[in-house]
Protein backbone atom coordinates (compact mmCIF):
# COMPACT_ATOMS: atom_id res chain seq x y z
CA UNK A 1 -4.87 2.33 -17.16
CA UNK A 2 -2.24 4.86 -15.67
CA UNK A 3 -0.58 4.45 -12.85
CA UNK A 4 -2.00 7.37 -11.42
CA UNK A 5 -5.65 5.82 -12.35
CA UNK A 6 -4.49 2.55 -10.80
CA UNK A 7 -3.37 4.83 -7.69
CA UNK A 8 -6.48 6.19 -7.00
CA UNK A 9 -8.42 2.90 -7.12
CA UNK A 10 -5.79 1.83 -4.53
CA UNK A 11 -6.71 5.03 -2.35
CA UNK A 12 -10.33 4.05 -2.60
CA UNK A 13 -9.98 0.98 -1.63
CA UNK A 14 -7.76 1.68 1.32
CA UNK A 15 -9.45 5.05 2.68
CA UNK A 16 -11.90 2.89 3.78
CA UNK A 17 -9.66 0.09 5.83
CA UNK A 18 -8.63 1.51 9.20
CA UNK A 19 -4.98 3.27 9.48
CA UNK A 20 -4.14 3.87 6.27
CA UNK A 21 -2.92 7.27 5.08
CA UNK A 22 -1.31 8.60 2.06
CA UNK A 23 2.54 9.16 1.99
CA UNK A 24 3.63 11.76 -0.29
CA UNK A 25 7.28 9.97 -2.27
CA UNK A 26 10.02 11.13 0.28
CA UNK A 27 12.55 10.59 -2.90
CA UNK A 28 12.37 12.97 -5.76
CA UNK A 29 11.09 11.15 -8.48
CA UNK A 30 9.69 8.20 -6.25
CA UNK A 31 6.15 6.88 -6.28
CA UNK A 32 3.67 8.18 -3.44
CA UNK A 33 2.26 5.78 -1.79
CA UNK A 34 -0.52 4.50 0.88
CA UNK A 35 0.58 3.50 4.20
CA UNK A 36 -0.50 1.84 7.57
CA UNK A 37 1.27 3.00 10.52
CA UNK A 38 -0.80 2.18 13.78
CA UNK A 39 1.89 2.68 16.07
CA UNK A 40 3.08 5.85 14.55
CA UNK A 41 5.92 3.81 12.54
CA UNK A 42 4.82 1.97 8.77
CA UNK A 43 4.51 -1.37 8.56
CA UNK A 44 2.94 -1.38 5.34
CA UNK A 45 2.93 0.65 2.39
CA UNK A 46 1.32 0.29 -1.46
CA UNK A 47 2.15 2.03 -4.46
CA UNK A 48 2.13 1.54 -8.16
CA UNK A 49 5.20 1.42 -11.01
CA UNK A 50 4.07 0.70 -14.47
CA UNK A 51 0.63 -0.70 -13.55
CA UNK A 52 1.45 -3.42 -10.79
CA UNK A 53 0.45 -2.73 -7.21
CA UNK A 54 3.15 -4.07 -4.36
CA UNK A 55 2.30 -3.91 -0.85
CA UNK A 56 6.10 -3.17 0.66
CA UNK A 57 7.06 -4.61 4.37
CA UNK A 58 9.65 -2.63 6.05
CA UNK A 59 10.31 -4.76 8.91
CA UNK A 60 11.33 -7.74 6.59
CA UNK A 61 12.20 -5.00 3.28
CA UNK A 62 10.01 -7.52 1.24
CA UNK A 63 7.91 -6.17 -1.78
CA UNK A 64 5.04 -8.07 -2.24
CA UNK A 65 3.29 -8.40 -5.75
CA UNK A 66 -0.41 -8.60 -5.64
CA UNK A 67 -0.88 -7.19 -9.38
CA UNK A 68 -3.97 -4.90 -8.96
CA UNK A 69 -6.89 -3.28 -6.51
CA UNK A 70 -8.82 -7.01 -6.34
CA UNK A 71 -4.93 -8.85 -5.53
CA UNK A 72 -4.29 -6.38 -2.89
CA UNK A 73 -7.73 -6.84 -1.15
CA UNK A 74 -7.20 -10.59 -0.92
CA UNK A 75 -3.60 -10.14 0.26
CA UNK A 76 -4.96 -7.99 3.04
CA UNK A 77 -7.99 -9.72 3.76
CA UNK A 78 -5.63 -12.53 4.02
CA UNK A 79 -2.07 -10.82 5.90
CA UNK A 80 -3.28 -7.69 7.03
CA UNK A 81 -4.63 -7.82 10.23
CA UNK A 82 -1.42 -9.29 11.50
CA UNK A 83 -0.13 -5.26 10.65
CA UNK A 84 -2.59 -3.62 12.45
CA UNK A 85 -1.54 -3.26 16.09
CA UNK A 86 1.51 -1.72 14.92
């Protein structure tokens, strides 16, 4: 699967979750990626590089490995709430 396939199961899966937008790369060359930003700032944002799916934390400037779509469900199933009031 391409990472733009892989990207696009992301975006699925996220369009439907509450606050979550996609981010165009802001870095020539750099992934796009999907973002939660309740308070108008991101506290969470996903994208793909050669096939793995990381959930990236600004606040802490952690990336997060959760492998594919079903990982990054669980992880924010598990974490994500904590995110969403910004």
């Amino acid at each position: 699967m391409s990472d733009d396939e892989r990207f696009a199961q992301v975006g699925a899966a996220l369009e439907v979750r509450a606050g979550w937008h996609y981010g165009p790369s802001t870095a020539p060359g750099g992934p796009a990626s999907w973002c939660l930003d309740p308070g108008g700032k991101v506290v969470l944002a996903v994208n793909v590089v050669d096939g793995a799916v990381t959930v990236y934390v600004p606040e802490n400037d952690l990336d997060v490995p959760v492998g594919d779509v079903d990982g990054l469900v669980a992880w924010l199933d598990a974490y994500g709430d904590r995110y969403l009031a910004g």
